[in-house]
PDB file of N, CA and C in Angstrom:
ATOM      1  N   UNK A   1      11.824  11.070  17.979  1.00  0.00           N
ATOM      2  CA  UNK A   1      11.664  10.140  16.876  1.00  0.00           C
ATOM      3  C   UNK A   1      10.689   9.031  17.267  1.00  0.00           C
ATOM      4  N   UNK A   2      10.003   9.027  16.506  1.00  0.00           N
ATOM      5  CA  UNK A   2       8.918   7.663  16.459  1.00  0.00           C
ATOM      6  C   UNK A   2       9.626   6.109  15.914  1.00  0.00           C
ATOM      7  N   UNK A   3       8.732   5.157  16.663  1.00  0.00           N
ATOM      8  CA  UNK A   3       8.965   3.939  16.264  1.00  0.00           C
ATOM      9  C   UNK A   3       7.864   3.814  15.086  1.00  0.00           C
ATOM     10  N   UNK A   4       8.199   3.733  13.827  1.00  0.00           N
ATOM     11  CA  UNK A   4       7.075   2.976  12.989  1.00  0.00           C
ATOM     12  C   UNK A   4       7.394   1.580  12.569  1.00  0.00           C
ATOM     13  N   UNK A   5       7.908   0.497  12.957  1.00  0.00           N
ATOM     14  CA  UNK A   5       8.193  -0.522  12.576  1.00  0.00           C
ATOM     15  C   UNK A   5       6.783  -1.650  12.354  1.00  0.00           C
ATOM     16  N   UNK A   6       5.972  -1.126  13.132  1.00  0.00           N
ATOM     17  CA  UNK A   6       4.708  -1.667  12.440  1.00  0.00           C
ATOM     18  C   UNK A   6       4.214  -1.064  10.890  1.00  0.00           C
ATOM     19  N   UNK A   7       4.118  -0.397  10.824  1.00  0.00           N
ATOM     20  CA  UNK A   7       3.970   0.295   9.816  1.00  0.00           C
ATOM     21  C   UNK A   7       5.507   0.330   8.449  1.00  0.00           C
ATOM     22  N   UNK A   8       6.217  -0.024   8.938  1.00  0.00           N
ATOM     23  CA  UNK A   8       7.178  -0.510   7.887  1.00  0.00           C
ATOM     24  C   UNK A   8       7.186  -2.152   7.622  1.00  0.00           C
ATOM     25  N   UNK A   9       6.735  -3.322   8.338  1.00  0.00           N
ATOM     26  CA  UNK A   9       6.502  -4.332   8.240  1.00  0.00           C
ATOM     27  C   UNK A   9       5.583  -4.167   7.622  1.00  0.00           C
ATOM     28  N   UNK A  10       4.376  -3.515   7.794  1.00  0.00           N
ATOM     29  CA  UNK A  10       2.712  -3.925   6.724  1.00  0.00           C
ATOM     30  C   UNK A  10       3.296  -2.742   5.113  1.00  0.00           C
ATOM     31  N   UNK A  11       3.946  -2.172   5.382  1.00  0.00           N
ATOM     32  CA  UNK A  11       4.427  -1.740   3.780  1.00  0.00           C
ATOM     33  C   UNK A  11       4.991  -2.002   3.473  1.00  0.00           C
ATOM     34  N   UNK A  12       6.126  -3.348   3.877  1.00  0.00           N
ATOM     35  CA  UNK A  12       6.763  -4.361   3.203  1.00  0.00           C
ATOM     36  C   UNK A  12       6.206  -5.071   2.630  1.00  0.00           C
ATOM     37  N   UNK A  13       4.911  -5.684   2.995  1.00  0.00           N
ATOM     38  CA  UNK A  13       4.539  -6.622   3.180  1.00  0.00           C
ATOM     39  C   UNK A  13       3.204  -6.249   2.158  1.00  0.00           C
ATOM     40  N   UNK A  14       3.122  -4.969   1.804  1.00  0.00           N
ATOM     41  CA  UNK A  14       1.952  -4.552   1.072  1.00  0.00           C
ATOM     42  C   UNK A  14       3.033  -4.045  -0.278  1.00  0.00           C
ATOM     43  N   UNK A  15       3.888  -4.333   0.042  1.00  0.00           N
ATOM     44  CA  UNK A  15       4.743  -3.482  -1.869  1.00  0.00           C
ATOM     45  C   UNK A  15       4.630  -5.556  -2.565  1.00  0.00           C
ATOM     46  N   UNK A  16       4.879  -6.209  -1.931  1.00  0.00           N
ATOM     47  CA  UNK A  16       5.492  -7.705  -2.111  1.00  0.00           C
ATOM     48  C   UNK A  16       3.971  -7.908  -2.622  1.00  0.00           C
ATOM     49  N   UNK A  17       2.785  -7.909  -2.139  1.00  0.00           N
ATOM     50  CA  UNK A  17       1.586  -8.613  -2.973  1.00  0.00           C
ATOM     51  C   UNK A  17       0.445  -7.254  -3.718  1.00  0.00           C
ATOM     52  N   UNK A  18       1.456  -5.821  -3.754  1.00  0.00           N
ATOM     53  CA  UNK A  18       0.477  -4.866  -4.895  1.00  0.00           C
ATOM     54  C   UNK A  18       1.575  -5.295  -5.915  1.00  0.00           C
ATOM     55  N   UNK A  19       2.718  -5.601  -6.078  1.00  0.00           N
ATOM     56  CA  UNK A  19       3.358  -6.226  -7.049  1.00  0.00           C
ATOM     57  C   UNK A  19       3.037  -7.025  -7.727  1.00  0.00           C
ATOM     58  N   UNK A  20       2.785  -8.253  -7.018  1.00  0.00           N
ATOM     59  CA  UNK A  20       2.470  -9.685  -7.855  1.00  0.00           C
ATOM     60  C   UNK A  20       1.030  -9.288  -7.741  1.00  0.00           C
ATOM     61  N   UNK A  21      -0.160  -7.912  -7.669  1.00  0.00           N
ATOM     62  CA  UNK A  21      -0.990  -8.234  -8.789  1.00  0.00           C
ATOM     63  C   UNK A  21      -1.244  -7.988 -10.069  1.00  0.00           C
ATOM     64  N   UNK A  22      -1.635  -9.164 -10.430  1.00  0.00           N
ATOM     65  CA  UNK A  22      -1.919  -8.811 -12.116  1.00  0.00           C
ATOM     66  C   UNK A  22      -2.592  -8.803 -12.843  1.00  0.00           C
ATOM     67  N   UNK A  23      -3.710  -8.605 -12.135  1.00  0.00           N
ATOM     68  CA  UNK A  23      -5.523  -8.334 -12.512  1.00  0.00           C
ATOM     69  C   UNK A  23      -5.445  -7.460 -13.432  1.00  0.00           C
ATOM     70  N   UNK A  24      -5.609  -7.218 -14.670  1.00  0.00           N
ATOM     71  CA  UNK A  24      -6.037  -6.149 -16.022  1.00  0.00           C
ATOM     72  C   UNK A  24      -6.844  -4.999 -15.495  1.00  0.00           C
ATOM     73  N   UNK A  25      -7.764  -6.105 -14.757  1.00  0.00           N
ATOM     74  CA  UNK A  25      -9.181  -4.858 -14.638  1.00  0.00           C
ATOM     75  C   UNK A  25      -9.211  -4.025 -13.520  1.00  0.00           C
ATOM     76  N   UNK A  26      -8.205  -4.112 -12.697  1.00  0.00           N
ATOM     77  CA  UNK A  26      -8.370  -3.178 -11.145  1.00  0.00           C
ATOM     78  C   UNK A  26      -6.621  -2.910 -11.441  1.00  0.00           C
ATOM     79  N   UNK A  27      -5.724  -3.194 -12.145  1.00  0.00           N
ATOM     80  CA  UNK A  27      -4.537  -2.514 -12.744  1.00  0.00           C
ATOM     81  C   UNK A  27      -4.085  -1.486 -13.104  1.00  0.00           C
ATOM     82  N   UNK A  28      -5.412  -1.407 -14.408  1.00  0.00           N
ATOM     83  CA  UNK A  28      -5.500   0.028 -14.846  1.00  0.00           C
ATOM     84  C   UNK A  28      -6.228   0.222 -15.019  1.00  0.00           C
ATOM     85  N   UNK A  29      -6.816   0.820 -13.856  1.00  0.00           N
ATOM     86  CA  UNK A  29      -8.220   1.992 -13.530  1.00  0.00           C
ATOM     87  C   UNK A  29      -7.766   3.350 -13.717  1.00  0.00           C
ATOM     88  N   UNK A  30      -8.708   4.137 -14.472  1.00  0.00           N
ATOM     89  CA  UNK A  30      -8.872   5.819 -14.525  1.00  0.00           C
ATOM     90  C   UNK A  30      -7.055   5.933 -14.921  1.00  0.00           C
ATOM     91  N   UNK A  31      -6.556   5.053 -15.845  1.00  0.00           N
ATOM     92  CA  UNK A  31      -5.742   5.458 -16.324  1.00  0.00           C
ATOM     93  C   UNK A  31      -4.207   5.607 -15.766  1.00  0.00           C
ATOM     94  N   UNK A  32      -4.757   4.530 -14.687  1.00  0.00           N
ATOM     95  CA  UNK A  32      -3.359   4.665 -13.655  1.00  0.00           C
ATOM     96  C   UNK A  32      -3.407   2.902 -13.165  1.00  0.00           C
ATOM     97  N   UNK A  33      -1.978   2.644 -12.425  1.00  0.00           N
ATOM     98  CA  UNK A  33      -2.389   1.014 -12.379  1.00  0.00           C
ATOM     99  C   UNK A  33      -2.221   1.339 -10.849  1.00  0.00           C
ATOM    100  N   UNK A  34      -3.097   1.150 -10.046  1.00  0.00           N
ATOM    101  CA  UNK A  34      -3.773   1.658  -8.456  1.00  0.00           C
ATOM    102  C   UNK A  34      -2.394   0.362  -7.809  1.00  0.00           C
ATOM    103  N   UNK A  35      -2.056  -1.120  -8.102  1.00  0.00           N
ATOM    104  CA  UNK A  35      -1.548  -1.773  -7.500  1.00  0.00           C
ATOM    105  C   UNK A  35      -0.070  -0.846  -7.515  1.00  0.00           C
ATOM    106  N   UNK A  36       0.015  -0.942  -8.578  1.00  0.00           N
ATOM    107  CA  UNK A  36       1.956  -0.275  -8.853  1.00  0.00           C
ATOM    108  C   UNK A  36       2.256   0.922  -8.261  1.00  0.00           C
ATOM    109  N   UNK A  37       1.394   2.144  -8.167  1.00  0.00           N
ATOM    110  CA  UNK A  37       1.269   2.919  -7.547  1.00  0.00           C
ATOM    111  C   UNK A  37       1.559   2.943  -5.857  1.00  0.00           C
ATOM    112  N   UNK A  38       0.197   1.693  -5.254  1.00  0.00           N
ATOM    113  CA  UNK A  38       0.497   1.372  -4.157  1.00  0.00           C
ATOM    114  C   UNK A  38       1.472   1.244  -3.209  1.00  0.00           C
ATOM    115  N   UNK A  39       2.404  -0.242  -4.591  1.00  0.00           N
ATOM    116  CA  UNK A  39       3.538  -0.577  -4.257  1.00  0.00           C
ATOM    117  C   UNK A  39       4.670   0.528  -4.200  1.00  0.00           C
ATOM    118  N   UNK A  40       4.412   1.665  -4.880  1.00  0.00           N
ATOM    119  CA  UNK A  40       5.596   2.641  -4.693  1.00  0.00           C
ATOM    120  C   UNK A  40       5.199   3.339  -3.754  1.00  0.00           C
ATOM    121  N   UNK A  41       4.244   4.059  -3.267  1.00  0.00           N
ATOM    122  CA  UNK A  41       4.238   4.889  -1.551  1.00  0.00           C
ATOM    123  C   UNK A  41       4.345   3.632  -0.882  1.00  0.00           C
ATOM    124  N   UNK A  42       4.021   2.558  -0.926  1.00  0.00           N
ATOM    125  CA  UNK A  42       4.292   1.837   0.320  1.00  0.00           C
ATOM    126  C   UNK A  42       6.299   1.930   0.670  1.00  0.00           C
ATOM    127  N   UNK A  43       6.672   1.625  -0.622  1.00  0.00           N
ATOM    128  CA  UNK A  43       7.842   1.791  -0.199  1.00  0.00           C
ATOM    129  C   UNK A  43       8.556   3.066  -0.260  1.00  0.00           C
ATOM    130  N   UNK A  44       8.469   4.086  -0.792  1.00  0.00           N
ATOM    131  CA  UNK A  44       8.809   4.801  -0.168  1.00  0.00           C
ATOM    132  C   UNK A  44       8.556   5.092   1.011  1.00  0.00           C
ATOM    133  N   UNK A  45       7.306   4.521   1.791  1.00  0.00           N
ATOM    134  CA  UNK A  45       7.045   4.855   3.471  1.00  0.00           C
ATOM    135  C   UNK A  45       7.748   3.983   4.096  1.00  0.00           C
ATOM    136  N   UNK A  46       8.185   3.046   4.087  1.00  0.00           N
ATOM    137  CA  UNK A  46       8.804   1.901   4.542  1.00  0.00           C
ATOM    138  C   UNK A  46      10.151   2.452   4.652  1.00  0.00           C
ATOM    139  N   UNK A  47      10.517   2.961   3.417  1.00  0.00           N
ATOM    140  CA  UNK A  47      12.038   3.931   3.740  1.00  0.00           C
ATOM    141  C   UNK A  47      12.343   4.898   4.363  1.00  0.00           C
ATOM    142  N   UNK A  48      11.388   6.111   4.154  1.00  0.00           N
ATOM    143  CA  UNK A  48      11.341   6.913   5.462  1.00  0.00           C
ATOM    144  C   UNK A  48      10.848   6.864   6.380  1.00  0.00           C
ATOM    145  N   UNK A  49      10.168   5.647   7.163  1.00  0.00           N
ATOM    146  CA  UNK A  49       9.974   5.667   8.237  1.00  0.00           C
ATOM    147  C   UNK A  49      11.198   4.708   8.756  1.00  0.00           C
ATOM    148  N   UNK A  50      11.626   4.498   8.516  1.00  0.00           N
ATOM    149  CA  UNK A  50      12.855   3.129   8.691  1.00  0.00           C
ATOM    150  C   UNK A  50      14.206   4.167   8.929  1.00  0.00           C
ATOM    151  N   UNK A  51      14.090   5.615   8.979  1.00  0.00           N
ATOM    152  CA  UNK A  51      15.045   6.452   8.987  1.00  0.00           C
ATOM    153  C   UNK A  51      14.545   7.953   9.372  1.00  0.00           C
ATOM    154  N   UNK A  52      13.665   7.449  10.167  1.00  0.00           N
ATOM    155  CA  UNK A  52      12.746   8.316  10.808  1.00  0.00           C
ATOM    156  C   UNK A  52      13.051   9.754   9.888  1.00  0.00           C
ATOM    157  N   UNK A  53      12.130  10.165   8.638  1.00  0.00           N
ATOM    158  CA  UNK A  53      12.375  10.961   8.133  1.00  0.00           C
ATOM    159  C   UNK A  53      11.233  12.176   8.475  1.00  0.00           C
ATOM    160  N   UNK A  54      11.566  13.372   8.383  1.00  0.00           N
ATOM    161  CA  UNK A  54      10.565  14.261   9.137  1.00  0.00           C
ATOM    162  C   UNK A  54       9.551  14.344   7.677  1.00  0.00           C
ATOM    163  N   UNK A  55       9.562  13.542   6.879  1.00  0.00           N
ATOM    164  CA  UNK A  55       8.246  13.530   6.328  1.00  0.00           C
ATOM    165  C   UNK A  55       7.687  11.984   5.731  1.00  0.00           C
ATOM    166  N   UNK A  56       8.431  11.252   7.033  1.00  0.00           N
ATOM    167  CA  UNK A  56       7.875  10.145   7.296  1.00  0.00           C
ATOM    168  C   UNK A  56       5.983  10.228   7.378  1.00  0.00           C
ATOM    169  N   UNK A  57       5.785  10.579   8.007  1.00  0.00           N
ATOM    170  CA  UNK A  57       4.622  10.717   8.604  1.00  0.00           C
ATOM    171  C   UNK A  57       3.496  11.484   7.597  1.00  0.00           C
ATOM    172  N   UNK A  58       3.983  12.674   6.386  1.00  0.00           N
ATOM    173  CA  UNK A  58       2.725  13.031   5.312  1.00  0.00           C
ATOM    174  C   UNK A  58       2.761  11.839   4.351  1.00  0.00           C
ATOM    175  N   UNK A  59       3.838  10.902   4.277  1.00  0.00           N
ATOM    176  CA  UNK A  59       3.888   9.574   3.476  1.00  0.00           C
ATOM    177  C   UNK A  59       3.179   8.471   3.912  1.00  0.00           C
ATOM    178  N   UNK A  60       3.086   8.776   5.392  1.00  0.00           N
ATOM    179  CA  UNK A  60       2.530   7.240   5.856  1.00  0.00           C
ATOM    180  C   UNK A  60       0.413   8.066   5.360  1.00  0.00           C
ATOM    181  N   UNK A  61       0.470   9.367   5.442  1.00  0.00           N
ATOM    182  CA  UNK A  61      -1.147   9.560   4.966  1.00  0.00           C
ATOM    183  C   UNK A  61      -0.990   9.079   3.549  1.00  0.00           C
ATOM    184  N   UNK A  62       0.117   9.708   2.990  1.00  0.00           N
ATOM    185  CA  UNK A  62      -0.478   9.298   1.243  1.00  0.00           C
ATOM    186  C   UNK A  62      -0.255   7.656   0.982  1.00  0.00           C
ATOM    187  N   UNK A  63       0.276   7.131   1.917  1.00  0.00           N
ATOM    188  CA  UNK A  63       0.351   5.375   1.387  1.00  0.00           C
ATOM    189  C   UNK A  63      -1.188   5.121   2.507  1.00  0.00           C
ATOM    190  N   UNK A  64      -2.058   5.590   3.363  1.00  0.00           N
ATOM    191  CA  UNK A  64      -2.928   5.056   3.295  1.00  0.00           C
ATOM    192  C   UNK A  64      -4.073   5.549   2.330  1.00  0.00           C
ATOM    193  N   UNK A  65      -4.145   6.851   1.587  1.00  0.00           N
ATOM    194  CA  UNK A  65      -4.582   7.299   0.491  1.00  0.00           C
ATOM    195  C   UNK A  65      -5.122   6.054  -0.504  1.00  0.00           C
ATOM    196  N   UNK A  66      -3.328   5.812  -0.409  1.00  0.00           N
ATOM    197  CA  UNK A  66      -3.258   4.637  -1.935  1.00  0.00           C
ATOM    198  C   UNK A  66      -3.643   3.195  -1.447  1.00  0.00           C
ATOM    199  N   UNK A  67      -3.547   2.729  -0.243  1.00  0.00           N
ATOM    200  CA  UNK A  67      -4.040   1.394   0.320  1.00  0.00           C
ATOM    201  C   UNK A  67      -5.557   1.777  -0.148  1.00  0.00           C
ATOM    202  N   UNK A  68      -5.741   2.589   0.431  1.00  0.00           N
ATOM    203  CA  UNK A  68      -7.953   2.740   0.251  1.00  0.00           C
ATOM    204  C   UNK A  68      -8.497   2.495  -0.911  1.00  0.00           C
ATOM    205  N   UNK A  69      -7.896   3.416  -1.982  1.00  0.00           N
ATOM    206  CA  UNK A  69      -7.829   3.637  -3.703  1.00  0.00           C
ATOM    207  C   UNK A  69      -7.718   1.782  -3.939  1.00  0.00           C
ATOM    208  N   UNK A  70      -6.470   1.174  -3.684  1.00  0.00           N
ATOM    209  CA  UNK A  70      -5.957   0.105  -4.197  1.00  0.00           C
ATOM    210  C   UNK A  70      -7.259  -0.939  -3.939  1.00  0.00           C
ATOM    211  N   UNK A  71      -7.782  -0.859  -2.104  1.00  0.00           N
ATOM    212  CA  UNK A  71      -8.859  -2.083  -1.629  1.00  0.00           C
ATOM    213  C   UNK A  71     -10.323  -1.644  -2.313  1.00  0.00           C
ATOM    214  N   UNK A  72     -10.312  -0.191  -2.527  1.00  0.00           N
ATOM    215  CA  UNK A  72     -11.855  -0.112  -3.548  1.00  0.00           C
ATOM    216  C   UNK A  72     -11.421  -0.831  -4.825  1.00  0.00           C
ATOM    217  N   UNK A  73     -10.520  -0.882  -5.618  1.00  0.00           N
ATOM    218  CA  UNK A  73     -10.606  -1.758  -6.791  1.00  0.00           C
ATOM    219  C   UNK A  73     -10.712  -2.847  -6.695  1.00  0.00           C
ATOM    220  N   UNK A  74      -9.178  -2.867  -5.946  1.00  0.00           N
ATOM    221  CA  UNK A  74      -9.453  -4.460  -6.052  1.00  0.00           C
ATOM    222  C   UNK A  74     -10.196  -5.309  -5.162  1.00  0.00           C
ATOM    223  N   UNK A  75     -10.957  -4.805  -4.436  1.00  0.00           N
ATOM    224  CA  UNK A  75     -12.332  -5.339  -3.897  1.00  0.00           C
ATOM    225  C   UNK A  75     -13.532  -6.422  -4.743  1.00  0.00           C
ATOM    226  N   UNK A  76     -13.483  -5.646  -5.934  1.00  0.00           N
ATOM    227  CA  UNK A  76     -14.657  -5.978  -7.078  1.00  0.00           C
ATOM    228  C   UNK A  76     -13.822  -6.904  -8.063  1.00  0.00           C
ATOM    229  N   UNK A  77     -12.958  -7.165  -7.624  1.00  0.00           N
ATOM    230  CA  UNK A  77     -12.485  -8.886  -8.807  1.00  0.00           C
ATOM    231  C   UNK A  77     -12.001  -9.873  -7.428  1.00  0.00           C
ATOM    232  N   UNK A  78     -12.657 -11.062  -8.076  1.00  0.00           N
ATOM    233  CA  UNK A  78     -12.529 -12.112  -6.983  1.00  0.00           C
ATOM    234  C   UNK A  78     -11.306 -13.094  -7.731  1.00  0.00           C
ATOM    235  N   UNK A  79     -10.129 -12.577  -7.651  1.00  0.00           N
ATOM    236  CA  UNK A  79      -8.971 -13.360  -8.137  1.00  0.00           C
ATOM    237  C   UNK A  79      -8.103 -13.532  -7.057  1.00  0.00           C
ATOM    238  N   UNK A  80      -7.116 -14.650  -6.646  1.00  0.00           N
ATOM    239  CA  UNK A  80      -6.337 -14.725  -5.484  1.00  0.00           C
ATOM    240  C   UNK A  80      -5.565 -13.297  -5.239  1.00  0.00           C
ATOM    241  N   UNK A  81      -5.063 -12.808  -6.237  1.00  0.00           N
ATOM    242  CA  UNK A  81      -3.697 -11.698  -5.791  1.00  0.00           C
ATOM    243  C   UNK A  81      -4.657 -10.751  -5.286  1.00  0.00           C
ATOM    244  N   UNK A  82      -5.783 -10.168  -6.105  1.00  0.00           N
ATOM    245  CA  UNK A  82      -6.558  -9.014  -5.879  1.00  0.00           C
ATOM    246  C   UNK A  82      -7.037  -9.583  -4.050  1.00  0.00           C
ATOM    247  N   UNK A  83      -7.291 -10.696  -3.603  1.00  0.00           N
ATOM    248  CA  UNK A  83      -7.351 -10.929  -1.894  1.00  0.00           C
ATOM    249  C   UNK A  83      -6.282 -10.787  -1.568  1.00  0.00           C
ATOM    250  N   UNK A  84      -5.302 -11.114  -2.027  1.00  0.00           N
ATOM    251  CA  UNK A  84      -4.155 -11.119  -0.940  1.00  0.00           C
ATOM    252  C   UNK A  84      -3.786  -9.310  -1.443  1.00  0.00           C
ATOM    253  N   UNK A  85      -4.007  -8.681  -2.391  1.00  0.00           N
ATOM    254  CA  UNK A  85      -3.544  -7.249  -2.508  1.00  0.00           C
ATOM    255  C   UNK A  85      -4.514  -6.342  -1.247  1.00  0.00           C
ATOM    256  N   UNK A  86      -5.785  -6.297  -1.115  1.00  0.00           N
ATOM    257  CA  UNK A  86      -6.694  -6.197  -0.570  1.00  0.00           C
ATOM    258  C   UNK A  86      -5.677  -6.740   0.825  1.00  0.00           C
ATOM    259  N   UNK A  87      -6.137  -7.884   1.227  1.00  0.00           N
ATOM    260  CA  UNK A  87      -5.429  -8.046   2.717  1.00  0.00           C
ATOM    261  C   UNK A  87      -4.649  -7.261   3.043  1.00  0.00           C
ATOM    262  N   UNK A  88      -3.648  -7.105   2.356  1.00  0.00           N
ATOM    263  CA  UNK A  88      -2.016  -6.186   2.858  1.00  0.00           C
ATOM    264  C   UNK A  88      -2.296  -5.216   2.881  1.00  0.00           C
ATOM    265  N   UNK A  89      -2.820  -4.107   1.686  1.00  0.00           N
ATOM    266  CA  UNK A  89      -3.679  -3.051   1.820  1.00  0.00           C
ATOM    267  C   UNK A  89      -4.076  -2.603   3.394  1.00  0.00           C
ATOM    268  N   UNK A  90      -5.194  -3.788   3.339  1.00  0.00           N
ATOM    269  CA  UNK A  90      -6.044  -3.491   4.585  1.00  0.00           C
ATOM    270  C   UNK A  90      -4.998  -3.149   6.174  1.00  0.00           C
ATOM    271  N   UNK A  91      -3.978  -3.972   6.033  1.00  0.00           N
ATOM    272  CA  UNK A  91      -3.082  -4.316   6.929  1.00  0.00           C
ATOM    273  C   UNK A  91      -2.299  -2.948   7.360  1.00  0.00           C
ATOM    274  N   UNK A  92      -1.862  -2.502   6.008  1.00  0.00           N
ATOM    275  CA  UNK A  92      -0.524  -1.249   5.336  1.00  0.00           C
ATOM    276  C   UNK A  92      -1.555  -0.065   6.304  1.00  0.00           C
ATOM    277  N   UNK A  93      -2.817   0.011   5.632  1.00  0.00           N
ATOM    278  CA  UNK A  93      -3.267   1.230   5.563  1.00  0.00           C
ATOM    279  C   UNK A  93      -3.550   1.224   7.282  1.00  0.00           C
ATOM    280  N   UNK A  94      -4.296   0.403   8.418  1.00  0.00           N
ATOM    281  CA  UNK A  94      -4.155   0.275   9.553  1.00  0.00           C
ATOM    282  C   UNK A  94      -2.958   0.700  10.041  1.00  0.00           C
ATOM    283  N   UNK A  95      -1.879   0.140  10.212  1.00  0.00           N
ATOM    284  CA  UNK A  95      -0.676   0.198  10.435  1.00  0.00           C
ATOM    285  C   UNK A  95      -0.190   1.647  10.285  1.00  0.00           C
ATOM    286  N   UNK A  96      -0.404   2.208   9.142  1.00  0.00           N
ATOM    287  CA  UNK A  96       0.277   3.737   8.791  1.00  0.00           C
ATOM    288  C   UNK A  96      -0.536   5.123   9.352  1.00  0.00           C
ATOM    289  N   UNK A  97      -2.054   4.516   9.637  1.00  0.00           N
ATOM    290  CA  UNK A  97      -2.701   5.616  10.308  1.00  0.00           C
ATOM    291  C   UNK A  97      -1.891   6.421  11.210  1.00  0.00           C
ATOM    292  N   UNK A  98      -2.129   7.868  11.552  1.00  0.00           N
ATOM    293  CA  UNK A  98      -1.243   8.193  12.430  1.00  0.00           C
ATOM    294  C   UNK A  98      -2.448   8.907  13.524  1.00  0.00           C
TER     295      UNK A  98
END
């Protein structure tokens, strides 16, 4: 069993500010809202890695999938949440590399 507790701290910590964003325009892109999304693989990775689940680890790829997706949007609006969504992102998706 692996330790991911880094990687469950930065997808705590990345569900708490893809939540509170509430940018319209990097929300709902291509028909999907990239933050809310985020916020749900992050936590579901946060849960199975927190219980070392044997598919901990294809979750921690698809929550950095969705960190990448999330920091290309919200890259291009200069609003506080979209930086701080972006930061954690940046943080989540480091952290979960395997």
């Amino acid at each position: 069993m692996k330790n991911h507790q880094n990687c469950i701290d930065a997808c705590l910590a990345c569900v708490a500010d893809c939540e509170n964003c509430n940018c319209p325009e990097c929300c709902d892109t291509d028909g999907c809202n990239c933050c809310k999304d985020c916020a749900d693989i992050a936590a579901l990775c946060a849960k199975l890695c927190s219980r070392n689940s044997i598919y901990a680890e294809t979750v921690m790829a698809l929550c950095v999938q969705a960190c990448e997706r999330c920091i290309e949007n919200c890259s291009k609006h200069d609003k506080d949440c979209c930086r701080k969504c972006v930061e954690s992102c940046k943080k989540c998706a480091e952290a979960c590399k395997i």
